[in-house]
N, C-alpha and C. Protein backbone atom coordinates (compact mmCIF):
# COMPACT_ATOMS: atom_id res chain seq x y z
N UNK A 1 -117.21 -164.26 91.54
CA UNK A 1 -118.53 -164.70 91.96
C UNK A 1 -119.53 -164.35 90.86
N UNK A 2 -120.87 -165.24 90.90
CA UNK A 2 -121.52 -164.93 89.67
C UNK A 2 -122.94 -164.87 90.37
N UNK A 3 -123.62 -164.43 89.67
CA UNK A 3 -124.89 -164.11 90.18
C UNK A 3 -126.33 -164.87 89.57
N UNK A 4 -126.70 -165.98 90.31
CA UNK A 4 -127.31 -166.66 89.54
C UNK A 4 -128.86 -166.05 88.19
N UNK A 5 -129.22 -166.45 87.68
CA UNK A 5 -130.12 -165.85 87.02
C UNK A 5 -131.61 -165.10 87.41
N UNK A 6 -131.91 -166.20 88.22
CA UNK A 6 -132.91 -165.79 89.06
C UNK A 6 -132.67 -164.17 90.09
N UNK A 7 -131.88 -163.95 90.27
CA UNK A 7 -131.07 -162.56 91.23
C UNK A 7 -130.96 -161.99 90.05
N UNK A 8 -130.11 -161.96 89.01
CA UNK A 8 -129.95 -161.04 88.06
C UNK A 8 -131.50 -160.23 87.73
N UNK A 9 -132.59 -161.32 87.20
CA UNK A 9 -133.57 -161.05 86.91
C UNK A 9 -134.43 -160.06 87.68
N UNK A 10 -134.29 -160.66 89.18
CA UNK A 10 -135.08 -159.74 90.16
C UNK A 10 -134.46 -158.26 90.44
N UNK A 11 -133.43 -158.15 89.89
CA UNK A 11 -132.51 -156.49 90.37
C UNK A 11 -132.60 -156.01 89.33
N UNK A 12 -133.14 -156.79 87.91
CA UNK A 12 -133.99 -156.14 86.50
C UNK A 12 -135.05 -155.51 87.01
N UNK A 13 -136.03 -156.14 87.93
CA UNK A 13 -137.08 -156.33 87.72
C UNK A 13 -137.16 -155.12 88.79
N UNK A 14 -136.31 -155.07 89.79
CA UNK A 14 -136.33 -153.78 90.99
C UNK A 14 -136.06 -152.57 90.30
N UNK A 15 -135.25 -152.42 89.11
CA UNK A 15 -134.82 -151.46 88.57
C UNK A 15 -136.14 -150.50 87.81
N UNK A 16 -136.60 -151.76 86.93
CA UNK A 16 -138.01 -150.74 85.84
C UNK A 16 -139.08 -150.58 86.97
N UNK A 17 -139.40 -151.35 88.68
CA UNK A 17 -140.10 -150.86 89.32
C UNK A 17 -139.87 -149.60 89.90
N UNK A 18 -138.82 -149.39 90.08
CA UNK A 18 -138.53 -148.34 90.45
C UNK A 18 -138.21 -146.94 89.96
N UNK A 19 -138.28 -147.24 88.79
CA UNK A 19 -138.68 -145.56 87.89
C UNK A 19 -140.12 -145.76 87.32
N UNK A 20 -141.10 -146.73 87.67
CA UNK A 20 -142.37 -146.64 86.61
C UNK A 20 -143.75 -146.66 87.83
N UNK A 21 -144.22 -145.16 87.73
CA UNK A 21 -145.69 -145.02 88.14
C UNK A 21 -146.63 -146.43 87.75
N UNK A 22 -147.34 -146.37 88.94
CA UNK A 22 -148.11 -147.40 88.30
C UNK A 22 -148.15 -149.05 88.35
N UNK A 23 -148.94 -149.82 87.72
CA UNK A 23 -148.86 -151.07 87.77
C UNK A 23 -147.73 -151.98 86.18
N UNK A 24 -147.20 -153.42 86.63
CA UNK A 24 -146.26 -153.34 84.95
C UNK A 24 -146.78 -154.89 85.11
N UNK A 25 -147.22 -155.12 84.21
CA UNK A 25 -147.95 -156.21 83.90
C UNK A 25 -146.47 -158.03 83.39
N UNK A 26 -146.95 -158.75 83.67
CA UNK A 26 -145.77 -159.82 83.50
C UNK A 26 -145.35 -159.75 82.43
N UNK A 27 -146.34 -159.86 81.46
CA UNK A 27 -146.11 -159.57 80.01
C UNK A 27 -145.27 -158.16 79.58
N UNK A 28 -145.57 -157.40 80.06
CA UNK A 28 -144.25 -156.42 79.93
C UNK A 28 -143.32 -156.55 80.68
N UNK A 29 -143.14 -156.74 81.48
CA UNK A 29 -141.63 -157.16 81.67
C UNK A 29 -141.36 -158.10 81.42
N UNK A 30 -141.68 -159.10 80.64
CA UNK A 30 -141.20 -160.32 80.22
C UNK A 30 -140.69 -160.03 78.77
N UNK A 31 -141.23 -158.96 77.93
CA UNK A 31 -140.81 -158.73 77.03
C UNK A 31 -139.94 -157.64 77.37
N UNK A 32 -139.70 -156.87 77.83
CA UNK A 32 -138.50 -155.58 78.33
C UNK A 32 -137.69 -156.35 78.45
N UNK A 33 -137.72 -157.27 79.16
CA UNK A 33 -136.69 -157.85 80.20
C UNK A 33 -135.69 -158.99 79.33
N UNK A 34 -136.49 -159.31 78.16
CA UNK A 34 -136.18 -160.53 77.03
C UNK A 34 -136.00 -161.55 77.93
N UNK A 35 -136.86 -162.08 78.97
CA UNK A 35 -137.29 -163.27 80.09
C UNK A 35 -138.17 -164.26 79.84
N UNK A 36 -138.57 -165.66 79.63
CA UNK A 36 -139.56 -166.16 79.37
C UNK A 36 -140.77 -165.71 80.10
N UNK A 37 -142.00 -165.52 80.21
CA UNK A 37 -143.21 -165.45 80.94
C UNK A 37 -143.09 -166.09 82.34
N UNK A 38 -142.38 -167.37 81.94
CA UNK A 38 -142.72 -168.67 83.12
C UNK A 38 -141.68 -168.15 84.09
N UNK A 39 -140.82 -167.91 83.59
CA UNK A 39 -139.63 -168.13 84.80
C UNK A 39 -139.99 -166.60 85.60
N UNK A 40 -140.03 -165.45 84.28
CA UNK A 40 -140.35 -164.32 85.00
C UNK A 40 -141.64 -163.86 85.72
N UNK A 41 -142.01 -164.86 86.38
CA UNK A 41 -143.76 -165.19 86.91
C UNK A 41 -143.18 -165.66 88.09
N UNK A 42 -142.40 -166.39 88.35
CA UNK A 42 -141.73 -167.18 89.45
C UNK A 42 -140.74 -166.34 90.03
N UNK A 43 -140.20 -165.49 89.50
CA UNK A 43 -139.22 -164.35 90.36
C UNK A 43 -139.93 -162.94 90.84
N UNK A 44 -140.96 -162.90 90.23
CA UNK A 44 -142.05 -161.76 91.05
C UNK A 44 -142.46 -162.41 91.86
N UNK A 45 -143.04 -163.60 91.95
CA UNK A 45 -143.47 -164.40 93.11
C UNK A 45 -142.72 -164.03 94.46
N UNK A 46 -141.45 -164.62 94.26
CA UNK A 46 -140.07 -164.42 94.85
C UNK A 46 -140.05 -163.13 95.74
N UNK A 47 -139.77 -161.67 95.08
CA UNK A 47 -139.97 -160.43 95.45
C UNK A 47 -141.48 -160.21 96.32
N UNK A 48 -142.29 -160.89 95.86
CA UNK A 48 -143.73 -160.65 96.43
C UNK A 48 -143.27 -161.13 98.02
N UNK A 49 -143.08 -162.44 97.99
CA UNK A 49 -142.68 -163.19 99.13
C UNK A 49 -142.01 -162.11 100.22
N UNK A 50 -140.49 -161.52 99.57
CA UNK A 50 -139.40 -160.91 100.32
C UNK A 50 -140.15 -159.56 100.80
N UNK A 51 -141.60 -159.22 100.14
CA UNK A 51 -141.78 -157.86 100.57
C UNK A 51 -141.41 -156.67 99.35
N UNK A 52 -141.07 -156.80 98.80
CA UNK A 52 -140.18 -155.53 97.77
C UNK A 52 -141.34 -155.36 96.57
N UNK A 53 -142.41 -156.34 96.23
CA UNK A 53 -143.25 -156.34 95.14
C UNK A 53 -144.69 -156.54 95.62
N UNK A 54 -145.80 -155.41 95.05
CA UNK A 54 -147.32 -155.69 95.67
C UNK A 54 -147.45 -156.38 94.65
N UNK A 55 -148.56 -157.12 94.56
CA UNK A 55 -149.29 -157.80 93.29
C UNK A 55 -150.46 -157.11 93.45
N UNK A 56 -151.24 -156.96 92.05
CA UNK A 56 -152.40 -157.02 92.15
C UNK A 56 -153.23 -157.68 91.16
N UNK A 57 -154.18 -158.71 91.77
CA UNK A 57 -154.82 -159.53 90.60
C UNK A 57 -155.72 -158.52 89.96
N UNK A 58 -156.39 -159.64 88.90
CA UNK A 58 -157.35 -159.29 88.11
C UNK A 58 -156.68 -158.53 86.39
N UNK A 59 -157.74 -158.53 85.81
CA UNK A 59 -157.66 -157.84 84.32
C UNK A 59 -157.06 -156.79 84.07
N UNK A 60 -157.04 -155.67 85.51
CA UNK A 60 -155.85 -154.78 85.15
C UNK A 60 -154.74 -155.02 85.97
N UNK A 61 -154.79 -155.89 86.82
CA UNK A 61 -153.46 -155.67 87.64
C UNK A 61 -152.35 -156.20 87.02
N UNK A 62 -151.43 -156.13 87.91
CA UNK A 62 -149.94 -155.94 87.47
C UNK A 62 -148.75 -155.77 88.65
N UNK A 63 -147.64 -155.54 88.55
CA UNK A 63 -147.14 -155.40 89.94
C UNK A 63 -146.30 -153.79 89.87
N UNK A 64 -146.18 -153.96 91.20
CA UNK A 64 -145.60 -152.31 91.33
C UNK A 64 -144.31 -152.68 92.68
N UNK A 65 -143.46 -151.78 93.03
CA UNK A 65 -142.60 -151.55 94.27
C UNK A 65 -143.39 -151.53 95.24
N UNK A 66 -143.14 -152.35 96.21
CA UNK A 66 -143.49 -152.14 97.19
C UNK A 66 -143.35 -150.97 98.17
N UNK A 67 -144.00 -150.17 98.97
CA UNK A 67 -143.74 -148.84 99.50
C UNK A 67 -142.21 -148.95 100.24
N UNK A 68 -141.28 -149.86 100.94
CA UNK A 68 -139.96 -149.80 101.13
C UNK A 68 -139.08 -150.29 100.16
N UNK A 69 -139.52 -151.15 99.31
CA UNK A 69 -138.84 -151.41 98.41
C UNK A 69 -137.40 -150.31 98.16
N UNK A 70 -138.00 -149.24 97.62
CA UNK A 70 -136.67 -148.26 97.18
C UNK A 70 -135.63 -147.89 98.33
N UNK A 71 -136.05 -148.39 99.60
CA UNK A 71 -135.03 -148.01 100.04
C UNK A 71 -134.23 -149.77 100.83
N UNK A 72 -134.32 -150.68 100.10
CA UNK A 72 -134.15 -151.79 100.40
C UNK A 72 -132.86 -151.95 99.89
N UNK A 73 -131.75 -152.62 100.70
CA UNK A 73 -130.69 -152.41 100.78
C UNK A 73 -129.89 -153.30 99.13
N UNK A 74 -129.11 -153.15 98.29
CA UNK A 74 -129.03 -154.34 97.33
C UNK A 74 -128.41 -155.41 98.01
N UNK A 75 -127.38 -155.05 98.94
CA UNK A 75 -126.84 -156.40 99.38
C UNK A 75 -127.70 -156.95 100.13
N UNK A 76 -128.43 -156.98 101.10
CA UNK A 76 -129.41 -157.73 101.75
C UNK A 76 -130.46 -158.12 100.45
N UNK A 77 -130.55 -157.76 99.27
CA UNK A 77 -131.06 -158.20 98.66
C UNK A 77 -130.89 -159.59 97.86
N UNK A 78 -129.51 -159.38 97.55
CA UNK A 78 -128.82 -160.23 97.02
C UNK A 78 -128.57 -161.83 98.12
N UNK A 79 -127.76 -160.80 98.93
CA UNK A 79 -127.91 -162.62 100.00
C UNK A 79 -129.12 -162.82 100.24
N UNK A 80 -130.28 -162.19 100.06
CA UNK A 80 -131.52 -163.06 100.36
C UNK A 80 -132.11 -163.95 99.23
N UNK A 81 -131.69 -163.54 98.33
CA UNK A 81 -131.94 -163.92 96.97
C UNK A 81 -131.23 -165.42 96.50
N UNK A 82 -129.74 -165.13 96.46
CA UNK A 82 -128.23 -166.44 96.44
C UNK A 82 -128.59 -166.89 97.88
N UNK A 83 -129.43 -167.07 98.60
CA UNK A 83 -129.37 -168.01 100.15
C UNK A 83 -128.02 -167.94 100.57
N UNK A 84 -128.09 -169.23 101.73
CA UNK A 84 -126.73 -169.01 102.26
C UNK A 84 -125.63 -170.07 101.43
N UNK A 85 -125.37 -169.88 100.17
CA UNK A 85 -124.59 -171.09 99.46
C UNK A 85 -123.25 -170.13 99.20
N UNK A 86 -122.19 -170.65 99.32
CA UNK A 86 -120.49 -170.60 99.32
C UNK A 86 -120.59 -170.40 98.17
N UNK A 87 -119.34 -169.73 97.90
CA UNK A 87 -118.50 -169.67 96.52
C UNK A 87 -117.98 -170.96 96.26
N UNK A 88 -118.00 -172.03 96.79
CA UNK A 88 -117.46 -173.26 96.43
C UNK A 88 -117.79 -174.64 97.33
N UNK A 89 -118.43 -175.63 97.21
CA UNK A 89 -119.22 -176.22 97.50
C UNK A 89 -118.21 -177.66 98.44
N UNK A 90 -117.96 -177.21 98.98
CA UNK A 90 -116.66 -177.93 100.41
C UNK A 90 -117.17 -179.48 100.59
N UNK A 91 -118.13 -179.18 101.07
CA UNK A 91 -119.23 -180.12 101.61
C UNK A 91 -120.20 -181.26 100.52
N UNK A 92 -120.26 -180.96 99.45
CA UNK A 92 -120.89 -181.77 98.38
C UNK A 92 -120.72 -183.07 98.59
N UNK A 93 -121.07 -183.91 97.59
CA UNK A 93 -121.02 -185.03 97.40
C UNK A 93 -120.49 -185.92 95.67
N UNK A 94 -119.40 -185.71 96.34
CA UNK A 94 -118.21 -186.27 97.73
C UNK A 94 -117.59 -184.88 98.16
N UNK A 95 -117.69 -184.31 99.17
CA UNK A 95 -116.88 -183.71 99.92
C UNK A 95 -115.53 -183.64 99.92
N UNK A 96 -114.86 -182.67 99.65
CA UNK A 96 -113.38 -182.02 99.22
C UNK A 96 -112.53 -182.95 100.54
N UNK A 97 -111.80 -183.62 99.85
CA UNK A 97 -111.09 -184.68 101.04
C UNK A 97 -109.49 -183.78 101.44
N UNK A 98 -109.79 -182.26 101.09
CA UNK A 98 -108.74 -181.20 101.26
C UNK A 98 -109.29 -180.36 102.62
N UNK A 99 -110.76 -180.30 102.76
CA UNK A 99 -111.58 -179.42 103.38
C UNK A 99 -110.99 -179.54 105.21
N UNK A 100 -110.05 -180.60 105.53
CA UNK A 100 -110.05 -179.94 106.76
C UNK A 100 -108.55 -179.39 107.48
N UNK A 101 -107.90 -179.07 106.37
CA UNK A 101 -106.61 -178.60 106.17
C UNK A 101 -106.46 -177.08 105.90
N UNK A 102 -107.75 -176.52 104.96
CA UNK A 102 -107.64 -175.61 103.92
C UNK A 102 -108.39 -174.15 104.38
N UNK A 103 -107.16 -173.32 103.73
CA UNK A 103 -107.32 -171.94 104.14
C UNK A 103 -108.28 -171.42 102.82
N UNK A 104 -108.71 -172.02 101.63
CA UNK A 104 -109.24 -171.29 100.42
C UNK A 104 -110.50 -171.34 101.57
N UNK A 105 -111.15 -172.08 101.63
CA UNK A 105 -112.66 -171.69 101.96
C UNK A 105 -112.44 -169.94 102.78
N UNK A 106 -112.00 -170.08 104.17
CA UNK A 106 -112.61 -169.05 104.53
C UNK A 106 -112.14 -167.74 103.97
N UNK A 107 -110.74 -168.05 103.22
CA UNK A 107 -110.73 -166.46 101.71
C UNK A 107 -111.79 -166.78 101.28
N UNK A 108 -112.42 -167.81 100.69
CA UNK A 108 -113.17 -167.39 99.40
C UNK A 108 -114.70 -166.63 100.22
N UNK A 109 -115.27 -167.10 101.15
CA UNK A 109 -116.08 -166.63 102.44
C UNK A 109 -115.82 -165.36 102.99
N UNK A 110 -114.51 -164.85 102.97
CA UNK A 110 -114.46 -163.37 103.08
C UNK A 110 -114.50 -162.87 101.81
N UNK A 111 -114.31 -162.76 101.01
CA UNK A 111 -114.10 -162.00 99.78
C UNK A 111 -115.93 -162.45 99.58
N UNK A 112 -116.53 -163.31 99.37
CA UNK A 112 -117.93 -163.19 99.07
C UNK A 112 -118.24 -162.01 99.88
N UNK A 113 -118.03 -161.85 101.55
CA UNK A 113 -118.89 -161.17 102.22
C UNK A 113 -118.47 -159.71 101.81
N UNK A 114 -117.01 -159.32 101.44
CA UNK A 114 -116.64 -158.16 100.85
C UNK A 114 -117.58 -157.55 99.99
N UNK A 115 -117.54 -158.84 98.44
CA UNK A 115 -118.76 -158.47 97.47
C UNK A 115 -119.88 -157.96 98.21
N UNK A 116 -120.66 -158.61 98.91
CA UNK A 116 -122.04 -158.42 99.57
C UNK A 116 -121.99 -157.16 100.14
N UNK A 117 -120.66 -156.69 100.97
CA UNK A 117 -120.63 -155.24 102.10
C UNK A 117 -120.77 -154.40 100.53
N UNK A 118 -120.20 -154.32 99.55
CA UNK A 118 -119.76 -153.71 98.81
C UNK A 118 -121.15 -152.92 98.43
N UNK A 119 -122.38 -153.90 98.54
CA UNK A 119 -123.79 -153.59 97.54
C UNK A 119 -124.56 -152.91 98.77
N UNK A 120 -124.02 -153.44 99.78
CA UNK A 120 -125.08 -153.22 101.28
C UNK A 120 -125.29 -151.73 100.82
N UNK A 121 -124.64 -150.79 101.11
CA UNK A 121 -124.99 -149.15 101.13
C UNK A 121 -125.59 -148.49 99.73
N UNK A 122 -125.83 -149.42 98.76
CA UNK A 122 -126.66 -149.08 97.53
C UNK A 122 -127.96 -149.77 97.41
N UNK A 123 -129.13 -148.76 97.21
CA UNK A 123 -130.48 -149.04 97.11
C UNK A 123 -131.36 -149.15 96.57
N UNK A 124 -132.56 -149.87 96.15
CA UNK A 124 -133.16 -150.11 94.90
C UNK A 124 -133.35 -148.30 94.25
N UNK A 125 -133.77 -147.69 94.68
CA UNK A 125 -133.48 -146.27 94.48
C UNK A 125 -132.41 -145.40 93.99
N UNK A 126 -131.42 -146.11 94.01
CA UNK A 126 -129.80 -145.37 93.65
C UNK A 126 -130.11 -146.25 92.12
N UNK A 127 -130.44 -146.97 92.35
CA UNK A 127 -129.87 -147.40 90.60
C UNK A 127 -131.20 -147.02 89.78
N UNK A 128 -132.54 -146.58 90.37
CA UNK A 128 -133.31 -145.68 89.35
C UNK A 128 -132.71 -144.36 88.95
N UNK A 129 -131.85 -143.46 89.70
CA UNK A 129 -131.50 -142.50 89.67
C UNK A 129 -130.88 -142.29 88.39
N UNK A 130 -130.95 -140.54 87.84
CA UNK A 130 -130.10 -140.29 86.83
C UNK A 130 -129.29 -140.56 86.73
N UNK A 131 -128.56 -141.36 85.40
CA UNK A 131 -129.32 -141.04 84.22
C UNK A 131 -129.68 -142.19 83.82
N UNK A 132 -129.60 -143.45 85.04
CA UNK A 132 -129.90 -144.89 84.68
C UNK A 132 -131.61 -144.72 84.52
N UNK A 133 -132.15 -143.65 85.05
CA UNK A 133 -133.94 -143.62 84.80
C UNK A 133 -134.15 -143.47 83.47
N UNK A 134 -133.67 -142.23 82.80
CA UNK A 134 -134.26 -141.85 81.51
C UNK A 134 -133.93 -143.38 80.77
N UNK A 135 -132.84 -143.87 80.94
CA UNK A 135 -132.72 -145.58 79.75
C UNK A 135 -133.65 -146.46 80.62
N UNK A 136 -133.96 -146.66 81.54
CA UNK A 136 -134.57 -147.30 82.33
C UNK A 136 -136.47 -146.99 81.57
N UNK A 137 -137.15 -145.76 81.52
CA UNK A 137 -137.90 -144.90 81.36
C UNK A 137 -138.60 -145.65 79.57
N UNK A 138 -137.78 -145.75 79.12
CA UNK A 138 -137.69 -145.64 77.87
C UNK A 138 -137.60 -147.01 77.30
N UNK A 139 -137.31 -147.84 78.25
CA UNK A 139 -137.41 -149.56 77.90
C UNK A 139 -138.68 -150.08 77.37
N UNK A 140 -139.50 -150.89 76.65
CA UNK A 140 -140.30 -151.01 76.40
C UNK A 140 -141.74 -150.09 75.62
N UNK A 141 -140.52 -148.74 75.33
CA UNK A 141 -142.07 -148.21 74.44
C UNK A 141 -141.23 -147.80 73.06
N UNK A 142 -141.79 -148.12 72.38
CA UNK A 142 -141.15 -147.83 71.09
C UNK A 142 -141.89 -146.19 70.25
């Protein structure tokens, strides 16, 4: 299973919130993150939406963790993030003319939900933790 970009980006983006006091402006994490501006403008959006990111406008603002954020689960993060889409697309167009015979779908449907149980009990908070903070800490200042 792969993790689309947009999810990758946002569990970047949960990570430097979560070891950094304070507000982090798009522009820095767009450059930490080596993210375009645009796209990484549209995945804080995203987090803002889910709850996990405050915004704050104006000349100094910037965004920060939201007060539950750190203890927000990764796998509920993740399936909220990848929606509800399969490891393999049954149903498309044209539709798998195998699909009403076939035992792969619901393996491949358990083994996704495996992945997912796997992240459930780890929290935006576990992956600030030592010693992923101090490299975390240290991103963006030269």
């Amino acid at each position: 299973m792969r993790l689309n970009r947009s999810t990758d980006i946002s569990l970047r983006i949960l990570m430097l919130g979560a070891t950094r006091n304070g507000l982090l402006t798009i522009d820095e994490l767009a450059d930490c993150l080596a993210v375009p501006r645009h796209h990484l403008a549209k995945v804080v959006q995203r987090l803002q939406h889910l709850g996990l990111l405050e915004t704050v406008r104006g000349r100094s603002g910037g965004v920060r963790l939201a007060a539950a954020a750190s203890s927000a689960s990764i796998g509920g993060i993740v399936r909220d993030l990848e929606g509800g889409s399969e490891v393999v697309d049954c149903d498309g167009d044209p539709a798998c003319p195998l699909s009403r015979g076939c035992l792969l779908r619901g393996a491949l449907s358990r083994a996704q939900e495996a992945f997912y149980a796997a992240l459930d009990p780890i929290t935006v908070g576990d992956l600030a933790a030592p010693p992923a903070r101090q490299m975390l800490l240290s991103l963006g200042r030269a």
